[in-house]
N, C-alpha and C. Protein backbone atom coordinates (compact mmCIF):
# COMPACT_ATOMS: atom_id res chain seq x y z
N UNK A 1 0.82 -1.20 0.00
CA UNK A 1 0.00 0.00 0.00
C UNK A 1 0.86 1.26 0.00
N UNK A 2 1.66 0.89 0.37
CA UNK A 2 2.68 2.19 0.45
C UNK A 2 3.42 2.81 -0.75
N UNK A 3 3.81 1.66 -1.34
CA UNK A 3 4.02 1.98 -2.65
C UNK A 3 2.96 2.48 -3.39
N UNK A 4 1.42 2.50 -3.38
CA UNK A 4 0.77 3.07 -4.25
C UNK A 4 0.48 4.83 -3.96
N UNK A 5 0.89 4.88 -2.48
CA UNK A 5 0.82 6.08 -1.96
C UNK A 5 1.91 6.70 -2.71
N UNK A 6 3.22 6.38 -2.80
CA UNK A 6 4.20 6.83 -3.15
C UNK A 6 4.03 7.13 -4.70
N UNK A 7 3.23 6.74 -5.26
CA UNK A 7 3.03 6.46 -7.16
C UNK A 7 2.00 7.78 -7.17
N UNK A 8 0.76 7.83 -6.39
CA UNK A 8 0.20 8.82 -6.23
C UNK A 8 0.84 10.25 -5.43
N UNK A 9 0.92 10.25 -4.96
CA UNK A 9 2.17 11.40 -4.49
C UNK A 9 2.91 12.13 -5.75
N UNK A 10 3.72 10.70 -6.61
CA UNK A 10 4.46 11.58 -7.71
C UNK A 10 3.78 11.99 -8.59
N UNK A 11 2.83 11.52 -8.36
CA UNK A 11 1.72 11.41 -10.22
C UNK A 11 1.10 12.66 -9.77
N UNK A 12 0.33 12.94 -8.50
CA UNK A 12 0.13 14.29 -7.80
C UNK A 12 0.97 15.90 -8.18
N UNK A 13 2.42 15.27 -7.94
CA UNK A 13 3.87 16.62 -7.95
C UNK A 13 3.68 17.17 -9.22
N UNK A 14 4.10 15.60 -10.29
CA UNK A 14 3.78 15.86 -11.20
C UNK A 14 3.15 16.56 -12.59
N UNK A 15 1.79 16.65 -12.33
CA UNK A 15 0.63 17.08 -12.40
C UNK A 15 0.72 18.70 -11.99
N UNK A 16 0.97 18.69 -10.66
CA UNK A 16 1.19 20.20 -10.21
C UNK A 16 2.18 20.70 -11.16
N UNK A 17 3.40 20.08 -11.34
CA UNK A 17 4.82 21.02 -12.01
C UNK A 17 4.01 20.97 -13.43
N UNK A 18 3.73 20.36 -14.17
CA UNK A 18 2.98 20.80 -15.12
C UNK A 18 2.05 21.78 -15.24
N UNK A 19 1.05 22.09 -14.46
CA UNK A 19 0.25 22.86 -14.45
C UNK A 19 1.15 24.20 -14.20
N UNK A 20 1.56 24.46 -13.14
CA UNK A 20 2.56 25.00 -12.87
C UNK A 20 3.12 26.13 -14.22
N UNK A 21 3.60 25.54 -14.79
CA UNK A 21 4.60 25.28 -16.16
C UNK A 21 4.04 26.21 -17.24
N UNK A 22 2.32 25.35 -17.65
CA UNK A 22 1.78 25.94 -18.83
C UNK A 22 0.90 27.10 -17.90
N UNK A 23 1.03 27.44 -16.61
CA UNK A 23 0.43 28.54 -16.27
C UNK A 23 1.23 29.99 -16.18
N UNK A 24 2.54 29.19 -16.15
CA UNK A 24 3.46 30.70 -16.33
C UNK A 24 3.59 30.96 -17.63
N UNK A 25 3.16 29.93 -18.50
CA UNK A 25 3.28 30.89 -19.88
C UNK A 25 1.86 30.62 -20.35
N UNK A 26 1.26 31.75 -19.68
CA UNK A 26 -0.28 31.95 -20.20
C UNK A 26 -1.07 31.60 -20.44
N UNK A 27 -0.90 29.86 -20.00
CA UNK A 27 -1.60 28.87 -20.00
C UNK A 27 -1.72 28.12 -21.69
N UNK A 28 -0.73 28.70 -22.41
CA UNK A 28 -0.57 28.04 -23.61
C UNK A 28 -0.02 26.77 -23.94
N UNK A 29 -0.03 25.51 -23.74
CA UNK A 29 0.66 24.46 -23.59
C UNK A 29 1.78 24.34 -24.46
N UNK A 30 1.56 24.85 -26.11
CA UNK A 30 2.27 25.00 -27.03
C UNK A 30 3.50 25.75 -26.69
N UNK A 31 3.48 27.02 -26.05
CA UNK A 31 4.80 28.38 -25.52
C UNK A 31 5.17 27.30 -24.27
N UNK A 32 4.58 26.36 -23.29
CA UNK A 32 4.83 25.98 -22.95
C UNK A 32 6.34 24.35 -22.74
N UNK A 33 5.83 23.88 -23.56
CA UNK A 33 6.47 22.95 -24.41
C UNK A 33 7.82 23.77 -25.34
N UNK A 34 7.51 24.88 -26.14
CA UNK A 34 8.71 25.42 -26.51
C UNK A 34 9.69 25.94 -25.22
N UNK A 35 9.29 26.42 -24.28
CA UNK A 35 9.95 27.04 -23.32
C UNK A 35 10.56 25.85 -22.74
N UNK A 36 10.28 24.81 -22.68
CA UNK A 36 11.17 23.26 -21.74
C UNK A 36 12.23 23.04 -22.96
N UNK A 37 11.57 22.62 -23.72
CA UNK A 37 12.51 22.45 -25.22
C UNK A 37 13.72 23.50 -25.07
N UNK A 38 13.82 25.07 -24.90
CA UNK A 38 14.80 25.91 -24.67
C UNK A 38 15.58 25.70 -24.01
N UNK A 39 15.05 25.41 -22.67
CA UNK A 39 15.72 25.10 -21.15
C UNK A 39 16.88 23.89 -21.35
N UNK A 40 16.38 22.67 -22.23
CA UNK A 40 16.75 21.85 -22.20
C UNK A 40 18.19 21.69 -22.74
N UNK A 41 17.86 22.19 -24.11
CA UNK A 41 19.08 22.85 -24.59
C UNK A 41 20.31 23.79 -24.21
N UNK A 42 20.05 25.01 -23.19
CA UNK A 42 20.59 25.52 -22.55
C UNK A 42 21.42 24.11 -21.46
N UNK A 43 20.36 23.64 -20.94
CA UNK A 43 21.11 22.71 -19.93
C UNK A 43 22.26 21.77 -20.59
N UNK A 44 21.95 21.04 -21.70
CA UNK A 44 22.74 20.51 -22.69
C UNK A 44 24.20 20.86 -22.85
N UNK A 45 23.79 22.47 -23.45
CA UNK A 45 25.22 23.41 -23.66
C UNK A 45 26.49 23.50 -22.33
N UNK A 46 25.50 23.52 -21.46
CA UNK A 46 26.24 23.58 -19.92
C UNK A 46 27.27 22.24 -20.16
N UNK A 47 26.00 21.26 -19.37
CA UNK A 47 26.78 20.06 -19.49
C UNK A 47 28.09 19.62 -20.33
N UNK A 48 27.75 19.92 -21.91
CA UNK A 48 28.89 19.86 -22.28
C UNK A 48 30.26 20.53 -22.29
N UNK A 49 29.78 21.95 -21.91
CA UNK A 49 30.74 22.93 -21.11
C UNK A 49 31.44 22.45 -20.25
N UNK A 50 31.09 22.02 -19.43
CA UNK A 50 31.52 21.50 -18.08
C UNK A 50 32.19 20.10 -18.16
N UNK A 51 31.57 19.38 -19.11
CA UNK A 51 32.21 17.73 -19.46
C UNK A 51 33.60 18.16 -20.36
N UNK A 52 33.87 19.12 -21.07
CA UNK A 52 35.01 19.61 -21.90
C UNK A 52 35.74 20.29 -20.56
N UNK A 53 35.28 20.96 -20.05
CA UNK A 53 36.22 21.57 -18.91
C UNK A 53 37.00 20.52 -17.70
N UNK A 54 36.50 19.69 -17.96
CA UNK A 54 36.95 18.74 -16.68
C UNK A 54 38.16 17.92 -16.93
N UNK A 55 39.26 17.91 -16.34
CA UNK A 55 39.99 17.15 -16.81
C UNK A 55 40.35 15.91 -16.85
N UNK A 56 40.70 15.28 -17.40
CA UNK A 56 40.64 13.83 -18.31
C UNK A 56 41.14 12.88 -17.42
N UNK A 57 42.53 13.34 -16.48
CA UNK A 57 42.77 12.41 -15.55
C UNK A 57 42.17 12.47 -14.27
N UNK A 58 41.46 13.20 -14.10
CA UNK A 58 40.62 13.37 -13.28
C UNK A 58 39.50 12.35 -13.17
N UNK A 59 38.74 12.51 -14.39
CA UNK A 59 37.08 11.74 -14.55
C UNK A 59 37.81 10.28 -15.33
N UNK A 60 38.95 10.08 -15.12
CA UNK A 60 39.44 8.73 -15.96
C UNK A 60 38.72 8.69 -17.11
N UNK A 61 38.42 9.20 -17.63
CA UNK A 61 37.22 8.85 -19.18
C UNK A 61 36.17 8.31 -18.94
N UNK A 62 35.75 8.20 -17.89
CA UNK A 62 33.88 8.04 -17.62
C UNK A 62 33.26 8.58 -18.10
N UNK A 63 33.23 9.34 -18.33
CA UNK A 63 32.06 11.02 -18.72
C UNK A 63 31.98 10.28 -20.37
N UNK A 64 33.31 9.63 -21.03
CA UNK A 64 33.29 9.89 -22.48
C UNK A 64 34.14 11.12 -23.21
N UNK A 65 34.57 11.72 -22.48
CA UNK A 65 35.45 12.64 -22.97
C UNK A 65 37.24 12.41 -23.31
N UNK A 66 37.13 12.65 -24.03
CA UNK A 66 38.44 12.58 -24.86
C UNK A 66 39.60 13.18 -24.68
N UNK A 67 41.24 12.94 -24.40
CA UNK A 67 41.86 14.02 -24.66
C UNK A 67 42.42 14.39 -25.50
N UNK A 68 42.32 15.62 -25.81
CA UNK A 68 42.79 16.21 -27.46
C UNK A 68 44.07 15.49 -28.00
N UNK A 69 45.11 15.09 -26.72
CA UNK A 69 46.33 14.62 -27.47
C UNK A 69 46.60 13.39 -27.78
N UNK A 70 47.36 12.59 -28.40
CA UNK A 70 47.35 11.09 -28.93
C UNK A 70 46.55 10.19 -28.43
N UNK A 71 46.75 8.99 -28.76
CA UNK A 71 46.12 7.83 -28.36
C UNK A 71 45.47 7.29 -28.98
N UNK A 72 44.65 5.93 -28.59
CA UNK A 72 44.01 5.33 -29.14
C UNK A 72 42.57 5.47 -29.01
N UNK A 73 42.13 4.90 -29.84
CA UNK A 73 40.76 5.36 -29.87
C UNK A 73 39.51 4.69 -28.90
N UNK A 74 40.38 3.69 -28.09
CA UNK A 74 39.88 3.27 -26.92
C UNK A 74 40.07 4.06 -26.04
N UNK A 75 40.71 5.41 -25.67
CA UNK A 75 41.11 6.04 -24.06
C UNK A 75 42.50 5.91 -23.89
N UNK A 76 43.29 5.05 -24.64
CA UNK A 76 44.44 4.33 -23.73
C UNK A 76 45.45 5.53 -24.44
N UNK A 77 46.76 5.64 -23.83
CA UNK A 77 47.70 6.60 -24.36
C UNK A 77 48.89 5.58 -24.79
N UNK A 78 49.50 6.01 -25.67
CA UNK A 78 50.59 5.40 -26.18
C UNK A 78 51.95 5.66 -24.98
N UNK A 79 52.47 4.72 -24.81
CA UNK A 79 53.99 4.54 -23.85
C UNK A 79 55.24 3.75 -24.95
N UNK A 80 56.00 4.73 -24.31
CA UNK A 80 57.44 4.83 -25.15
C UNK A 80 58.49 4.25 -23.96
């Protein structure tokens, strides 16, 4: 039972952040939907900002990020 409380609860938040959402933009669902679509993208740009800014031996190549200088195309660096 608890779990269905918990499903209703989110489905509840939910519901609110939506409403929420298309009520700050004039209740248009359409300006609505474009305005998340924007956000999203912005957030995107970040992320990858921040995934390029980080350095490589740092995040060991988890993230997927590359470093600009040699190697293989697995991550690994060439040793001499």
């Amino acid at each position: 039972m608890t779990n269905q409380l918990q499903v209703t609860s989110d489905t509840d938040r939910l519901e609110a952040e939506v409403t929420a959402v298309i009520e700050a933009c004039g209740g248009d669902p359409r300006t609505a939907i474009k305005a998340l679509l924007v956000e999203q993208h912005i957030q995107e740009q970040r992320i990858e900002r921040l995934a390029a800014a980080l350095s490589f031996g740092y995040v060991r190549g988890r993230t997927g990020v590359m470093p600009t200088w040699g190697g293989s195309s697995h991550g690994e660096t060439s040793r001499s």
